[in-house]
Protein backbone atom coordinates (compact mmCIF):
# COMPACT_ATOMS: atom_id res chain seq x y z
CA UNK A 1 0.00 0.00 0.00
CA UNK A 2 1.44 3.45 -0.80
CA UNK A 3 2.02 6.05 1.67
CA UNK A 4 -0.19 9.32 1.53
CA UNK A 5 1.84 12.16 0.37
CA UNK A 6 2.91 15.24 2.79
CA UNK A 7 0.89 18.13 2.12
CA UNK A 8 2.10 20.75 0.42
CA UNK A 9 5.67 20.83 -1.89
CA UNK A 10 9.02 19.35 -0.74
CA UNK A 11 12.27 21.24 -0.61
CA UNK A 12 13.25 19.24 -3.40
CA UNK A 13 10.01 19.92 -5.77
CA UNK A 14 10.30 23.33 -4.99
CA UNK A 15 14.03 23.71 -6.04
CA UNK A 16 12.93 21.87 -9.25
CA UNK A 17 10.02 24.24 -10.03
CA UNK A 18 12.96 27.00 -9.56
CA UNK A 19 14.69 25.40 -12.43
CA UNK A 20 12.00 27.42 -14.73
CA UNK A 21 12.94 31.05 -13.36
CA UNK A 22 14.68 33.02 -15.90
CA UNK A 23 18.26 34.43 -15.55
CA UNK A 24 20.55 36.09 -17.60
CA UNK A 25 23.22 34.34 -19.52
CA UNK A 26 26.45 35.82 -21.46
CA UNK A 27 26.93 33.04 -24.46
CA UNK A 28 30.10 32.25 -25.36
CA UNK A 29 29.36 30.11 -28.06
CA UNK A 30 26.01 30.43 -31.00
CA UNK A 31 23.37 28.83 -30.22
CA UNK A 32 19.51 28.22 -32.33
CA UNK A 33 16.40 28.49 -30.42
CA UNK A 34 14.93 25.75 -29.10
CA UNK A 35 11.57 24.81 -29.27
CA UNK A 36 10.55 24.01 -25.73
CA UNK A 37 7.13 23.35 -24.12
CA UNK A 38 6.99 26.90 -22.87
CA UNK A 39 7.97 28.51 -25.98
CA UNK A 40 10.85 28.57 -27.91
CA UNK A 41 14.06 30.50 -26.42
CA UNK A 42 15.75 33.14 -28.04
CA UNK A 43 18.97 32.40 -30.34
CA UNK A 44 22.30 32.48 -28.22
CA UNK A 45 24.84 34.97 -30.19
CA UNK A 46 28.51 36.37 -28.35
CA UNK A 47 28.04 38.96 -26.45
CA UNK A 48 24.32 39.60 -26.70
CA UNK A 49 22.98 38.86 -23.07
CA UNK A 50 20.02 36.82 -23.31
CA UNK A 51 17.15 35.59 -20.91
CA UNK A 52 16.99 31.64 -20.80
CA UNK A 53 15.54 29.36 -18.29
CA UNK A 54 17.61 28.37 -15.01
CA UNK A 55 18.06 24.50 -16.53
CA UNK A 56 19.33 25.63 -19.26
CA UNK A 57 21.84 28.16 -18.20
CA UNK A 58 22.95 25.75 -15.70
CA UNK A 59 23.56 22.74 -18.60
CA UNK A 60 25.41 25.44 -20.80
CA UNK A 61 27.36 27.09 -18.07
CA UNK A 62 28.82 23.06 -17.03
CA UNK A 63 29.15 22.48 -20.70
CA UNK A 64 31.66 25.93 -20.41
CA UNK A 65 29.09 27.60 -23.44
CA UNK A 66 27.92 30.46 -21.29
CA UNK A 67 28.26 32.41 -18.33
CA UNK A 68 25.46 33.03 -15.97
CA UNK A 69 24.83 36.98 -15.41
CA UNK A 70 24.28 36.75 -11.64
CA UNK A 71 20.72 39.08 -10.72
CA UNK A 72 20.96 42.63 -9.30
CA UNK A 73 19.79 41.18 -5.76
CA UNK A 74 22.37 38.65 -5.76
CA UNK A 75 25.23 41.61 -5.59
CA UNK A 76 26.65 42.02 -1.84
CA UNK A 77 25.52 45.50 -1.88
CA UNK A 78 22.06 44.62 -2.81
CA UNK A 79 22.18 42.08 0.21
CA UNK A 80 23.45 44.28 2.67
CA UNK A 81 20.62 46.74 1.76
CA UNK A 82 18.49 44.02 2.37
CA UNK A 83 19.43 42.70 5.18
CA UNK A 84 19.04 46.25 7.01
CA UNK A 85 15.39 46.08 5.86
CA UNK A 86 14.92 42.35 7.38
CA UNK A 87 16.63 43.36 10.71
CA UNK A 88 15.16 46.94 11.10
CA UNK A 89 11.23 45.35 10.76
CA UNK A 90 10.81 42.44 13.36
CA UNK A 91 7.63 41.76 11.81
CA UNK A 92 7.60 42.05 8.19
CA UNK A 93 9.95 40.78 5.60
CA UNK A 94 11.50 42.65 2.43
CA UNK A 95 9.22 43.61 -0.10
CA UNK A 96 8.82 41.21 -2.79
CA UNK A 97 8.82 42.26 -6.63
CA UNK A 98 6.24 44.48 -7.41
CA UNK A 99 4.46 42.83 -10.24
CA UNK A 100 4.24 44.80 -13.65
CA UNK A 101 1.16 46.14 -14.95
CA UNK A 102 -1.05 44.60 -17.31
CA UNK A 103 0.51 47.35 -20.19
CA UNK A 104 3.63 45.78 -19.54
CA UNK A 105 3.02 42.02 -19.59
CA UNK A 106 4.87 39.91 -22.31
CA UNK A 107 2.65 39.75 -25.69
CA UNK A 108 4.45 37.12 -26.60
CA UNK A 109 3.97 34.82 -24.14
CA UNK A 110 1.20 31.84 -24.97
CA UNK A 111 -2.11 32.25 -22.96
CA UNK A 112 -5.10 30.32 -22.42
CA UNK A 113 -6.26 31.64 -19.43
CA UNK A 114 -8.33 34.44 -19.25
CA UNK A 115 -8.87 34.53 -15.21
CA UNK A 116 -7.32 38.43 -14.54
CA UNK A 117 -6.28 40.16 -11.10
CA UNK A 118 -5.93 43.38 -10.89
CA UNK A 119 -5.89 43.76 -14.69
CA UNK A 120 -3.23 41.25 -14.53
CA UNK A 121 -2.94 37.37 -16.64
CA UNK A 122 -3.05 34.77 -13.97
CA UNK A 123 -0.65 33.23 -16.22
CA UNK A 124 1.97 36.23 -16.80
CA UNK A 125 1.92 37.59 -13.07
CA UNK A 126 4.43 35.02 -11.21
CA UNK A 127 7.58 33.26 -11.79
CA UNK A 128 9.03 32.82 -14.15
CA UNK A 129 6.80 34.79 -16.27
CA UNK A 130 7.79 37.77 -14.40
CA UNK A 131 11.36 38.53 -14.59
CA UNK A 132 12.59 38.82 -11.06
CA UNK A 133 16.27 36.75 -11.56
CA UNK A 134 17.43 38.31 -14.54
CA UNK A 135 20.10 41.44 -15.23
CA UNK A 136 17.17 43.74 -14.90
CA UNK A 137 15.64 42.68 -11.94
CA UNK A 138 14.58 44.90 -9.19
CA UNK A 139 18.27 45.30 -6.54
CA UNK A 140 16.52 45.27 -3.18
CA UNK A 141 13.53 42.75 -3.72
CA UNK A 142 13.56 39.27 -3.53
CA UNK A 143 11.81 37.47 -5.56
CA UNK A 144 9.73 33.78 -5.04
CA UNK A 145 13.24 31.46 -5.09
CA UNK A 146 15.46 33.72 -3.77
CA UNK A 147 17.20 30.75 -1.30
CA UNK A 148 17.48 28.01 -3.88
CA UNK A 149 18.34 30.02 -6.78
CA UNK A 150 20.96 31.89 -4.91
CA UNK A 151 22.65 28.14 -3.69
CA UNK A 152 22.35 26.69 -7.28
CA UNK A 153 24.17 30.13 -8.67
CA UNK A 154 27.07 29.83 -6.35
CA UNK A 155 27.30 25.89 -6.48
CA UNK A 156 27.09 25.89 -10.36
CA UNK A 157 29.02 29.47 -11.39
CA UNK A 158 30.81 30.65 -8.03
CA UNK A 159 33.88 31.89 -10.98
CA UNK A 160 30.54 34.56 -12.09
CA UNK A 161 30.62 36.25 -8.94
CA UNK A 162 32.70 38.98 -8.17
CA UNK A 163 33.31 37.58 -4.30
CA UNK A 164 31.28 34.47 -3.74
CA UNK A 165 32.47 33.89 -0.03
CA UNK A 166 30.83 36.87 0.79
CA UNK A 167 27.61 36.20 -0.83
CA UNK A 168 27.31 33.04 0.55
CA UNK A 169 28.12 34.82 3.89
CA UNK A 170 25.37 37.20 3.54
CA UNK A 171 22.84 34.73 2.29
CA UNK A 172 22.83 32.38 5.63
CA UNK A 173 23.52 35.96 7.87
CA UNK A 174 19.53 36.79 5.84
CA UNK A 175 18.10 33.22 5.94
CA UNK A 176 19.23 33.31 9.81
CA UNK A 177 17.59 36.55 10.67
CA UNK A 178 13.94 35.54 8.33
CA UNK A 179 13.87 31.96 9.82
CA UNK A 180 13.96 34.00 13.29
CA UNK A 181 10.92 35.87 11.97
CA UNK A 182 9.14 32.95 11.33
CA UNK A 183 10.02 31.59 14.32
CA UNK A 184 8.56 34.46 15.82
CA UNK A 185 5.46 33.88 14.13
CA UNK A 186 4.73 30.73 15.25
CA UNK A 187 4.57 32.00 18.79
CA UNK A 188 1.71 34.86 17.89
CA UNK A 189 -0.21 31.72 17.16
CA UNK A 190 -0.44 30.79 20.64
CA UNK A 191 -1.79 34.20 21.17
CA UNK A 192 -4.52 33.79 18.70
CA UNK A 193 -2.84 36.28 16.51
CA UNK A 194 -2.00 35.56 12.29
CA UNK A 195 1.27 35.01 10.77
CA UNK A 196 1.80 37.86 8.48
CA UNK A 197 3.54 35.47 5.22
CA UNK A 198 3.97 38.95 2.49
CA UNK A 199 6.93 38.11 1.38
CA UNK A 200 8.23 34.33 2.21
CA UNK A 201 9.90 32.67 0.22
CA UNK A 202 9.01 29.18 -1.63
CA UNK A 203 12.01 26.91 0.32
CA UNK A 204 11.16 29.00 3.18
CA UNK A 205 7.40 27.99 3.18
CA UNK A 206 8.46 24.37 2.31
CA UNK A 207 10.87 23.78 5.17
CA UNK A 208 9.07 25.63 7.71
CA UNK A 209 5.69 23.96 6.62
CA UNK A 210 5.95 20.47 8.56
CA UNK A 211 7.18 22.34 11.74
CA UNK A 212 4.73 25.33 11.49
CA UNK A 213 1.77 22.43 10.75
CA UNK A 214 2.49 20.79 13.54
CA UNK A 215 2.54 23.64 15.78
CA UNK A 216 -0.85 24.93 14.74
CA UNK A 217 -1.91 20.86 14.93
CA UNK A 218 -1.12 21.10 18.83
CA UNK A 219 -2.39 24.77 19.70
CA UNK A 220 -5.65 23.04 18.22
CA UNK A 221 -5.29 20.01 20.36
CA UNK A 222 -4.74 22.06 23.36
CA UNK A 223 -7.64 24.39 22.59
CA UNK A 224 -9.73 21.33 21.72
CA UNK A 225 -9.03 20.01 25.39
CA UNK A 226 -9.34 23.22 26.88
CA UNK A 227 -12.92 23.19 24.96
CA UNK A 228 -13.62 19.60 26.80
CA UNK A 229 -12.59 20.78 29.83
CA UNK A 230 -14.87 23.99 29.79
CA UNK A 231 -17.97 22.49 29.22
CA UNK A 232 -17.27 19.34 31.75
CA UNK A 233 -16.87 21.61 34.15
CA UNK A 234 -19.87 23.52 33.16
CA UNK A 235 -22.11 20.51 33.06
CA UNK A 236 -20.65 19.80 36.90
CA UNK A 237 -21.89 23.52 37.70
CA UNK A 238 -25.07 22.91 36.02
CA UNK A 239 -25.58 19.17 37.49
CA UNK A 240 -24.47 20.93 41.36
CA UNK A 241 -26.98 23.80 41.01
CA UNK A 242 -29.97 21.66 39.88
CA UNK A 243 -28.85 19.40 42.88
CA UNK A 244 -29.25 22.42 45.30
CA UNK A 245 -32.34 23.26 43.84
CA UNK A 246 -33.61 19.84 44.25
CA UNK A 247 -32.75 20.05 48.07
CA UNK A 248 -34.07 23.39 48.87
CA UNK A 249 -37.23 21.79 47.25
CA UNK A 250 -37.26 18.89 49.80
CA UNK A 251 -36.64 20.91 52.83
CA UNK A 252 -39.24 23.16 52.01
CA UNK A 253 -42.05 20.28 51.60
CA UNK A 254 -40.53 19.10 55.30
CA UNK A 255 -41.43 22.21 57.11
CA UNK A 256 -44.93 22.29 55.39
CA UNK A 257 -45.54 18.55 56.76
């Protein structure tokens, strides 16, 4: 018999869906489109930087055909400016990409969808449609994948970085100080407060999601027992007062005889 499947996406399924993000690649060698389920990618010509998906650049960059253009956020000045937002907010993270308006979505992209938000394509407003790892992402936002696509960057291309000890320094010095937040979190919930998520990203979600489930799974078995124990001792109260009654009623009848 097979085993029911955790709820919810793995740390490994959700480092695979990063695989689709789009970064920024500096070919050295030409290269045709390729027709690919999502649409075929654009021709690979030295210099011209081109967007291709994460996969991809990572097959070419081991096969020595390109070099990976790491994104604006990724620079240790970006992550220092981010990591003064994370530690002066204890309760909210760093804004996320703001998501482009519907005159800016990409015509070219194939639709068949026509569920809108906002005046926004359900199927053009998140990753990878929108372009949050490439040369012209926005510097102090992280995007949806920040964690794994930052980890696969330095342990595929660490020679693209300018200083990749640093980076790496900076990343675990800002997944420290947002796991804390989360942390945090978890505690309002005993409160009976939310979790405020604006912002979290997907490995984030996926590693914290068995230990945040189970937390919520035991504040509900406590309140569930604390629920029991309420209305047993209610019924006690109720069951002690009618008894009362019930001997007030026979002393009364006594003095009457």
């Amino acid at each position: 018999m097979a085993l029911p499947l955790p709820p919810g996406l793995t740390p490994a399924e959700t480092a695979f869906l990063c695989e689709m993000e789009l970064v920024t690649v500096l070919p050295r060698q030409r290269l045709e489109s390729l027709e690919l389920l999502g649409g075929p990618t654009p021709a690979l010509a030295p210099p011209h930087r081109a967007d291709i998906p994460l996969w991809l650049a990572l097959l070419l960059k081991r096969q020595k055909r390109a070099n990976i253009v790491p994104p604006p956020w990724l620079h240790p000045d970006s992550l220092n400016t981010i990591l003064e937002i994370e530690t002066e907010h204890e309760s909210a993270f760093a804004p996320a990409p703001p998501l482009p308006s519907s005159n800016n979505n990409n015509s070219n992209t194939a639709s068949t969808s026509t569920t809108t938000y906002a005046g926004l394509d359900a199927t053009t407003s998140s990753p990878p449609f929108v372009l949050t790892s490439t040369a012209s992402a926005p510097p102090t936002a992280l995007p949806y994948h920040w964690l794994e696509l930052g980890e696969m960057l330095l342990s595929a291309a660490p020679d693209d970085f300018a200083d990749p000890d640093l980076v790496r320094r900076l990343m675990r010095d800002l997944r420290e100080v947002r796991m804390a937040k989360l942390r945090a979190g978890v505690d309002a919930l005993d409160a009976g407060a939310g979790v405020r998520m604006n912002g979290v990203g997907g490995m984030e979600v996926a590693e914290g999601r068995s230990f945040i489930a189970g937390v919520v799974d035991g504040l509900r078995r406590v309140g569930a027992s604390r629920e029991q124990a309420r209305r047993e001792r209610e019924a006690e109260d109720f069951d002690a007062a009618g008894a009362g009654a019930r001997e007030g009623a026979y002393s009364d009848d006594e003095m009457e005889l």
